[in-house]
C-alpha atoms as a PDB file:
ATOM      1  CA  UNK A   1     113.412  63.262  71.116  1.00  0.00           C
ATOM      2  CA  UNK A   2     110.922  61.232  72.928  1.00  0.00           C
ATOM      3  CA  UNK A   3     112.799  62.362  76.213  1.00  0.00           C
ATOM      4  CA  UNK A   4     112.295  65.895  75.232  1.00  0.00           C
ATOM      5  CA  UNK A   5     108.631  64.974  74.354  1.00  0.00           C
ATOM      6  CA  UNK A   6     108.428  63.495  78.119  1.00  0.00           C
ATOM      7  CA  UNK A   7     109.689  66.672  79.858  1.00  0.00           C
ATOM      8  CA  UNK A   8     107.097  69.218  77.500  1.00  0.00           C
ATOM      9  CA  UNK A   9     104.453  67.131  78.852  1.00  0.00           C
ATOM     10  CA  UNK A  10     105.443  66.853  82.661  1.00  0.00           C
ATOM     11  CA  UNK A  11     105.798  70.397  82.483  1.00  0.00           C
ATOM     12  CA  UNK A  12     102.339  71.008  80.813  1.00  0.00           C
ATOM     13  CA  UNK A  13     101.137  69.056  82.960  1.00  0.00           C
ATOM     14  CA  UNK A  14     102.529  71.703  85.706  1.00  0.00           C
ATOM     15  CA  UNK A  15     101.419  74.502  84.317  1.00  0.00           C
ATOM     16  CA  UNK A  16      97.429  73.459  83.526  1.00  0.00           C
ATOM     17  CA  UNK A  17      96.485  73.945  87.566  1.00  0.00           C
ATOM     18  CA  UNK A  18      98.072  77.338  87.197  1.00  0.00           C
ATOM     19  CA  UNK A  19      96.043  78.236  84.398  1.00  0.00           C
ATOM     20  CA  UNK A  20      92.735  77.548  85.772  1.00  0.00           C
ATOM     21  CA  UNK A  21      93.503  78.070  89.371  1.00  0.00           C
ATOM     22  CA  UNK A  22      91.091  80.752  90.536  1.00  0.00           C
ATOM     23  CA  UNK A  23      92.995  83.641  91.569  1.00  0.00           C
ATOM     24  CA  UNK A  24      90.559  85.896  92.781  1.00  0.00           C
ATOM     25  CA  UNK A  25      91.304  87.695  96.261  1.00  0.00           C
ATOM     26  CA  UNK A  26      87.500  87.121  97.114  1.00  0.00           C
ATOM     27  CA  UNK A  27      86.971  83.481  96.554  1.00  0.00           C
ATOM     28  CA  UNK A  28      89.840  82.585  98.189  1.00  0.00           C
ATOM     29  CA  UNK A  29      89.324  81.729 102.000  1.00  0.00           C
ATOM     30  CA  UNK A  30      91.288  82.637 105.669  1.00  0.00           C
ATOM     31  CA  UNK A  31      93.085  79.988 107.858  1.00  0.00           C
ATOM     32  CA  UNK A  32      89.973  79.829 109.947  1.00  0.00           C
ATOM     33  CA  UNK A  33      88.023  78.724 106.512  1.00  0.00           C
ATOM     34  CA  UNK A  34      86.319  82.190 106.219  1.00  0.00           C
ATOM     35  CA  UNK A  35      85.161  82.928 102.836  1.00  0.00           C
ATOM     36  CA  UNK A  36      87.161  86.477 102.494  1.00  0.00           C
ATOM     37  CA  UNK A  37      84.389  89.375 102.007  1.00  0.00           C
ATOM     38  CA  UNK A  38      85.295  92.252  99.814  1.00  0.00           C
ATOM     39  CA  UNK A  39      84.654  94.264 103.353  1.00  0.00           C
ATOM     40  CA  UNK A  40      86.839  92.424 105.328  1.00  0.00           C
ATOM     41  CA  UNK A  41      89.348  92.535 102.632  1.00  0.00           C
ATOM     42  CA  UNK A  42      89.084  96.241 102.255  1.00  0.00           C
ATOM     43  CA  UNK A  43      89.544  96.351 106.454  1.00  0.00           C
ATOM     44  CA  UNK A  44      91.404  94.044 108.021  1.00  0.00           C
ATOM     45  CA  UNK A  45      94.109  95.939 107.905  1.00  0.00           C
ATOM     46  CA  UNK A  46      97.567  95.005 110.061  1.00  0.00           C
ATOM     47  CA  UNK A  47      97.830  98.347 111.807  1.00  0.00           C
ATOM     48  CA  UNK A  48      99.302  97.005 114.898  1.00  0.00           C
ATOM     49  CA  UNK A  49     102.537  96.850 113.041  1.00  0.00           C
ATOM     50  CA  UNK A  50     102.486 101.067 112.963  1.00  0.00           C
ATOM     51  CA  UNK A  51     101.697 100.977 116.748  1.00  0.00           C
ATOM     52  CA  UNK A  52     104.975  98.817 117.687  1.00  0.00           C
ATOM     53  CA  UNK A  53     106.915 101.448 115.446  1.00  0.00           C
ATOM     54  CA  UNK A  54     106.180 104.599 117.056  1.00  0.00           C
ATOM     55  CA  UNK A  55     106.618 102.529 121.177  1.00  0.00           C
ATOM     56  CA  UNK A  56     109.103 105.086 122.640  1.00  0.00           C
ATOM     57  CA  UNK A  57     108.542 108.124 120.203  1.00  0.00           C
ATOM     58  CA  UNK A  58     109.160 111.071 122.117  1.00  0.00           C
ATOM     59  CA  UNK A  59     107.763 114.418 121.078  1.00  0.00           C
ATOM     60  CA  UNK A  60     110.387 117.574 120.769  1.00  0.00           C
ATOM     61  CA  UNK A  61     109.176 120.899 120.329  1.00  0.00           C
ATOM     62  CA  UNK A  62     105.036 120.297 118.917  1.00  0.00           C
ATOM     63  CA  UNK A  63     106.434 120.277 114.891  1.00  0.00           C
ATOM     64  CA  UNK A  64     106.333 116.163 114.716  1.00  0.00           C
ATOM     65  CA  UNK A  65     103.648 115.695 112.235  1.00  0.00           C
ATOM     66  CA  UNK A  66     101.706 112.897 111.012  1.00  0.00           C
ATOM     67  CA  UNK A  67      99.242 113.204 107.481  1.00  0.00           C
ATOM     68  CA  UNK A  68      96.353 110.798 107.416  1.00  0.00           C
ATOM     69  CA  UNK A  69      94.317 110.493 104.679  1.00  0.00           C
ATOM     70  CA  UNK A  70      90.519 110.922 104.844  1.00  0.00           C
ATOM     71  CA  UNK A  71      88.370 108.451 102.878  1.00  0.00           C
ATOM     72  CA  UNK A  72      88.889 105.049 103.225  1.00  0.00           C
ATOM     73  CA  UNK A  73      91.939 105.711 105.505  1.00  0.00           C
ATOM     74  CA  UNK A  74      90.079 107.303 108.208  1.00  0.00           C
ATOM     75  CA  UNK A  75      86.604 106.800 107.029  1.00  0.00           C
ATOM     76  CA  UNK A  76      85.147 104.241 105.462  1.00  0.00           C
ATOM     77  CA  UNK A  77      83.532 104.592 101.904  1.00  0.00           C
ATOM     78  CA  UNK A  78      82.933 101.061 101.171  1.00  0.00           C
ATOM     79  CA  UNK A  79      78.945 101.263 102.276  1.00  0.00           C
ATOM     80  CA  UNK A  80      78.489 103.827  99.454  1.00  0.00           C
ATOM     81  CA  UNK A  81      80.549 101.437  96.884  1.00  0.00           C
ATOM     82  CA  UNK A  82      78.824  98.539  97.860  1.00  0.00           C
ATOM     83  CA  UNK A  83      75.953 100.492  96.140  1.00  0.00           C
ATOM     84  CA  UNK A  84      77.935 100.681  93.113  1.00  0.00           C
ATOM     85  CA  UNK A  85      79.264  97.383  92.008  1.00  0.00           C
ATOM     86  CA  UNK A  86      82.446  98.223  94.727  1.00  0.00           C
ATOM     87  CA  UNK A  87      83.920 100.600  92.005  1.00  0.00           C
ATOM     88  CA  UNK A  88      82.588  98.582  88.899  1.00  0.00           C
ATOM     89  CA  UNK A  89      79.998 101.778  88.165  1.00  0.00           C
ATOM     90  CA  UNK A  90      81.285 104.814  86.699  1.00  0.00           C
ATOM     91  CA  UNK A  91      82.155 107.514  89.114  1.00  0.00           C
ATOM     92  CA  UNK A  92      79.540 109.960  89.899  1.00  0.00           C
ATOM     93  CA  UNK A  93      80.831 112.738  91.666  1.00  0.00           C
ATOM     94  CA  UNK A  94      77.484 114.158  92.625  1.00  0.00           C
ATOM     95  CA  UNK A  95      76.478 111.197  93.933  1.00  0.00           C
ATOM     96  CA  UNK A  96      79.419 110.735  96.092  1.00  0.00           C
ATOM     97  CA  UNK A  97      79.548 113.750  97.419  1.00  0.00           C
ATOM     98  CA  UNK A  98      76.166 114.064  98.361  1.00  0.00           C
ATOM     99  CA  UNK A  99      76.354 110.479 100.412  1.00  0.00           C
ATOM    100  CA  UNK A 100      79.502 112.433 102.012  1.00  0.00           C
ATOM    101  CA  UNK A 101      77.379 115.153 103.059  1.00  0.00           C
ATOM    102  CA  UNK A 102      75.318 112.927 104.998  1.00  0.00           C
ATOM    103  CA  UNK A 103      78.163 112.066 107.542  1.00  0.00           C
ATOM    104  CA  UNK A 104      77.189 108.720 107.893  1.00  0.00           C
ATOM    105  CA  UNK A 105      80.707 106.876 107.133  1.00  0.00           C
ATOM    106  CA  UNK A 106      82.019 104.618 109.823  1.00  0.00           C
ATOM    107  CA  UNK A 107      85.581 104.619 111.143  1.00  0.00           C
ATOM    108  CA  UNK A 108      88.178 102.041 110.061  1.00  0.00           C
ATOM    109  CA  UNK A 109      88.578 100.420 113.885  1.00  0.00           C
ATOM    110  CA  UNK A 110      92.335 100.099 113.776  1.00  0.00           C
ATOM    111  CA  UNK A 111      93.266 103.664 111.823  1.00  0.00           C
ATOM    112  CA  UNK A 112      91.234 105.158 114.900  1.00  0.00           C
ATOM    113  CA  UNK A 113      93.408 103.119 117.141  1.00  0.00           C
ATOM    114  CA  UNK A 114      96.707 104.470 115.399  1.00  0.00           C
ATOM    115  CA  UNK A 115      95.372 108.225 115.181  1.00  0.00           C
ATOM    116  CA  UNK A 116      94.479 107.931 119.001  1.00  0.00           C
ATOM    117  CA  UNK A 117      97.698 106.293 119.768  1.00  0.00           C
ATOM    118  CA  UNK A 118      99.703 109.041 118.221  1.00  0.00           C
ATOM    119  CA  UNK A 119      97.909 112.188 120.158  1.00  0.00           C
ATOM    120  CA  UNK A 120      98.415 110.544 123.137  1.00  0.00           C
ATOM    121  CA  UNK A 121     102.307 111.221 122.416  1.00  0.00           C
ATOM    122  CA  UNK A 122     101.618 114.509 121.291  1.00  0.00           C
ATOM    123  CA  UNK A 123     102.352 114.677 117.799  1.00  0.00           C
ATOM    124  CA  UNK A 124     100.367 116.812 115.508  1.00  0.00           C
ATOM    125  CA  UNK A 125      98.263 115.229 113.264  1.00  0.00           C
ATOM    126  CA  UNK A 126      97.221 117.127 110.035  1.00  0.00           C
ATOM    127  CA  UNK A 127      94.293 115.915 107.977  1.00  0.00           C
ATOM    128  CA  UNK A 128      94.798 115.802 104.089  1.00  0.00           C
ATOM    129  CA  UNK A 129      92.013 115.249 101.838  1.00  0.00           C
ATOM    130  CA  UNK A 130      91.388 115.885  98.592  1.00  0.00           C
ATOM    131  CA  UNK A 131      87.404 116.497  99.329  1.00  0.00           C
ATOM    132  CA  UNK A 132      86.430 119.678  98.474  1.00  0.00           C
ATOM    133  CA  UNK A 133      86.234 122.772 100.986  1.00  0.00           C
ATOM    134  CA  UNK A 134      82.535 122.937 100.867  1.00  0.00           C
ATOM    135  CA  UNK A 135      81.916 119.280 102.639  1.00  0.00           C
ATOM    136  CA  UNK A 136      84.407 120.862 105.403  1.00  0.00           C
ATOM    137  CA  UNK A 137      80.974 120.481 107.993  1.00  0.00           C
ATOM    138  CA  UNK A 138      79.951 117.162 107.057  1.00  0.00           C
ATOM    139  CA  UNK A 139      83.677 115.647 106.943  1.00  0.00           C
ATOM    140  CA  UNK A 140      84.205 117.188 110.292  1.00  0.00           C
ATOM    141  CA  UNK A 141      80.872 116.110 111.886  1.00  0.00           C
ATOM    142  CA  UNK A 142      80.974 112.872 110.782  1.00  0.00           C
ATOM    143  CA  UNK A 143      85.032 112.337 112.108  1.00  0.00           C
ATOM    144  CA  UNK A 144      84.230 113.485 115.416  1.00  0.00           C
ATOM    145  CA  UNK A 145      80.620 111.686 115.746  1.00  0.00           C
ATOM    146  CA  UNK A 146      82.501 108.262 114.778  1.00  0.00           C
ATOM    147  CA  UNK A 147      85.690 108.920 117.485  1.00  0.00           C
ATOM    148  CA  UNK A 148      88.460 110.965 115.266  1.00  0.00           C
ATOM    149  CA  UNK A 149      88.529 114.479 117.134  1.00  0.00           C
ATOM    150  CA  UNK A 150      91.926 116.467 118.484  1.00  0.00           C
ATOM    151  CA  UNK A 151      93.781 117.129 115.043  1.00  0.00           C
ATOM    152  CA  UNK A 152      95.919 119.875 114.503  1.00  0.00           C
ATOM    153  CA  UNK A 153      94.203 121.334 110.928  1.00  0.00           C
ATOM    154  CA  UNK A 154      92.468 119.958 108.067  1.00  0.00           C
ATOM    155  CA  UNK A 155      93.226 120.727 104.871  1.00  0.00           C
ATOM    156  CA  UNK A 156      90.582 120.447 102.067  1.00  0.00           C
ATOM    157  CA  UNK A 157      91.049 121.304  98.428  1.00  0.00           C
ATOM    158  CA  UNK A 158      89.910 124.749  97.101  1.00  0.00           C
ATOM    159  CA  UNK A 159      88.786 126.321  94.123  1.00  0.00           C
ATOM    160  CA  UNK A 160      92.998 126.879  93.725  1.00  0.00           C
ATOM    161  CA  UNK A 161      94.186 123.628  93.831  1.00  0.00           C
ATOM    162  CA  UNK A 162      90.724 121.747  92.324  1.00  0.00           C
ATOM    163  CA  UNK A 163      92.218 121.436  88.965  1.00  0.00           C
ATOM    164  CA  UNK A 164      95.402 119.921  89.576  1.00  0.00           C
ATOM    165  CA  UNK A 165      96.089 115.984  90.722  1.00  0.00           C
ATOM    166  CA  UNK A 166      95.807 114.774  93.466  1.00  0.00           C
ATOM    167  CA  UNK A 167      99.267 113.517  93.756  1.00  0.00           C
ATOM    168  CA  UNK A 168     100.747 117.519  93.326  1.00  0.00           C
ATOM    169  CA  UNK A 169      98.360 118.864  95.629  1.00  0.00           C
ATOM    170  CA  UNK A 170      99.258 116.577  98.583  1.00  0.00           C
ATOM    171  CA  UNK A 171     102.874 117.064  97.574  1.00  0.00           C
ATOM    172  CA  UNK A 172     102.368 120.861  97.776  1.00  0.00           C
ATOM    173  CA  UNK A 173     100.658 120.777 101.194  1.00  0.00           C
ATOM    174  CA  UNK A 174     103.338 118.702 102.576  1.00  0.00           C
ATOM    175  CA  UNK A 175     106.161 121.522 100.947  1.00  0.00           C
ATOM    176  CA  UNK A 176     103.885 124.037 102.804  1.00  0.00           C
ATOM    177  CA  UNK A 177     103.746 121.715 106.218  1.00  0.00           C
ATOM    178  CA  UNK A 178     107.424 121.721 106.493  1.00  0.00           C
ATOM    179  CA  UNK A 179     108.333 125.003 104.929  1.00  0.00           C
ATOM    180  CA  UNK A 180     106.348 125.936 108.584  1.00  0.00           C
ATOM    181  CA  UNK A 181     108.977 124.078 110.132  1.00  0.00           C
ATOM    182  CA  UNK A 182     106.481 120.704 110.817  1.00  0.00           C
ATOM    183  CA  UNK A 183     108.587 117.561 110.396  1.00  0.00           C
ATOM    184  CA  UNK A 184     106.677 114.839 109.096  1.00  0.00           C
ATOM    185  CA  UNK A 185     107.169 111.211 110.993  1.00  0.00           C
ATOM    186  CA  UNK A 186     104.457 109.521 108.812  1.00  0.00           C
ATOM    187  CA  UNK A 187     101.633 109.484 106.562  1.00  0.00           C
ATOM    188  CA  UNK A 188      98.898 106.854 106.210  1.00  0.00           C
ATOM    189  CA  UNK A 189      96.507 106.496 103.232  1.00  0.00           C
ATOM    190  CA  UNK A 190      95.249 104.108 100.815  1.00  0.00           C
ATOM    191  CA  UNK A 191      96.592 105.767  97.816  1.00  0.00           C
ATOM    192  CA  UNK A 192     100.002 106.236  96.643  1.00  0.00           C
ATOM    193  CA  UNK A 193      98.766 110.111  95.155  1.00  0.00           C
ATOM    194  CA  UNK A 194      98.305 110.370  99.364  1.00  0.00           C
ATOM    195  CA  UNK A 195     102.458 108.915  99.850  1.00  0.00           C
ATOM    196  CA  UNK A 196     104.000 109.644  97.026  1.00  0.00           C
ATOM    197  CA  UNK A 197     106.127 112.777  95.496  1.00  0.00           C
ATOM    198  CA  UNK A 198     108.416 115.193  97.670  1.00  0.00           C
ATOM    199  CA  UNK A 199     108.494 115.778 101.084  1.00  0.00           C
ATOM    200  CA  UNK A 200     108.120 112.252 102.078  1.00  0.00           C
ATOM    201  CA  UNK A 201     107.603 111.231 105.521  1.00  0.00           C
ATOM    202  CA  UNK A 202     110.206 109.331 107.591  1.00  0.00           C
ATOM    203  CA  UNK A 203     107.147 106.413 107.702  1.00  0.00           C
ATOM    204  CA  UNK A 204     104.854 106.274 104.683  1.00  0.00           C
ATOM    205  CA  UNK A 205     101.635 103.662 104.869  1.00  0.00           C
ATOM    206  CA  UNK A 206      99.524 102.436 102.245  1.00  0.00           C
ATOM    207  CA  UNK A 207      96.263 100.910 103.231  1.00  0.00           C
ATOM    208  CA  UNK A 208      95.233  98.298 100.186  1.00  0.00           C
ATOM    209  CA  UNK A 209      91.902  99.541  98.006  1.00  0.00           C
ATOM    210  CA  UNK A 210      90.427  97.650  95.444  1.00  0.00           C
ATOM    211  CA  UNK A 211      87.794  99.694  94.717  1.00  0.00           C
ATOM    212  CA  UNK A 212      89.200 102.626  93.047  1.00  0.00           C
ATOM    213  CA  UNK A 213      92.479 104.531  92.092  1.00  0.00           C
ATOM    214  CA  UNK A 214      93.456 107.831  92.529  1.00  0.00           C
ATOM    215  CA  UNK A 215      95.953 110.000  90.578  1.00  0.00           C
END
């Protein structure tokens, strides 16, 4: 018995550090004993690991696709959630939008590096975002004025498509994209609604977000 009682209390002993250690991403620190930032966190994001994939790809006939995502794959939104508690406010749609209308988000460094990387072989790359067809203008100023310029089409959701999730109308475009005979080598977004469901890519990527969640 008192053996027993001598184990329970070694392992209690174990498992109090556990239960207080802080395991929050953001007070947590790098190798280089950088506090991590919610932006750095949200960016720092190992893209050179896409770029040693695709070394060598050769382009066949112009129907080799890639799908990026828009915000906070392409673009960043994190300025405008910084605003609001980094996701911890309600949603305001009308809000959003209208900061997306001023075509003032900045470009995540190393997706620009990828999406430049794979024009330079040639392969198409098709824009998929569920922002709605009337910020068409301000999504497209503000990609070109921050570096992103060259795609093949970008695809924006209707009044059609509005009501349905996000998840079935990505999965529809991408039944549309190959029923026109595109193959699709990757996609890269930061929500699984953006990878998920069929046609898949041969490559899917999923930046991390902690800010919000898509369906």
């Amino acid at each position: 018995m008192r053996k027993s009682l001598g184990h329970c209390l070694v392992f209690m002993c174990l498992l109090i550090p556990l239960a207080v250690a802080d395991w929050n991403i953001l007070n947590q620190k790098l190798k280089s004993g950088l506090k991590i930032s919610l932006k750095n966190y949200c960016e720092a994001w190992r893209m050179n690991v896409e770029l040693h994939n695709i070394r060598g790809f050769e382009v066949k006939d112009g129907k080799d696709a890639w799908i990026f995502d828009i915000d906070d794959t392409l673009l960043s939104t994190v300025p405008y959630y910084k605003d609001n508690l980094y996701g911890g406010k309600k949603l305001n749609l009308t809000s959003l939008e209208e900061w997306m209308s001023k075509s003032k988000a900045k470009a995540l460094d190393h997706s620009l590096k990828l999406f430049n990387s794979l024009k330079s072989r040639g392969i198409q790359i098709i824009l998929v975002s569920a922002r709605r067809e009337h910020l068409r203008s301000a999504t497209t100023d503000n990609l070109v004025n921050v570096g992103y310029y060259g795609w093949t089409s970008l695809i924006m959701r209707g009044p059609d498509n509005e009501l349905v999730s996000v998840g079935k109308y990505k999965s529809d475009v991408r039944q549309q994209l190959v029923s026109n005979g595109y193959r699709i080598w990757g996609i890269l977004g930061d929500q699984y609604s953006s990878i998920q469901g069929p046609p898949s890519g041969i490559r899917t990527f999923k930046l991390p977000n902690p800010m919000y969640y898509v369906a």
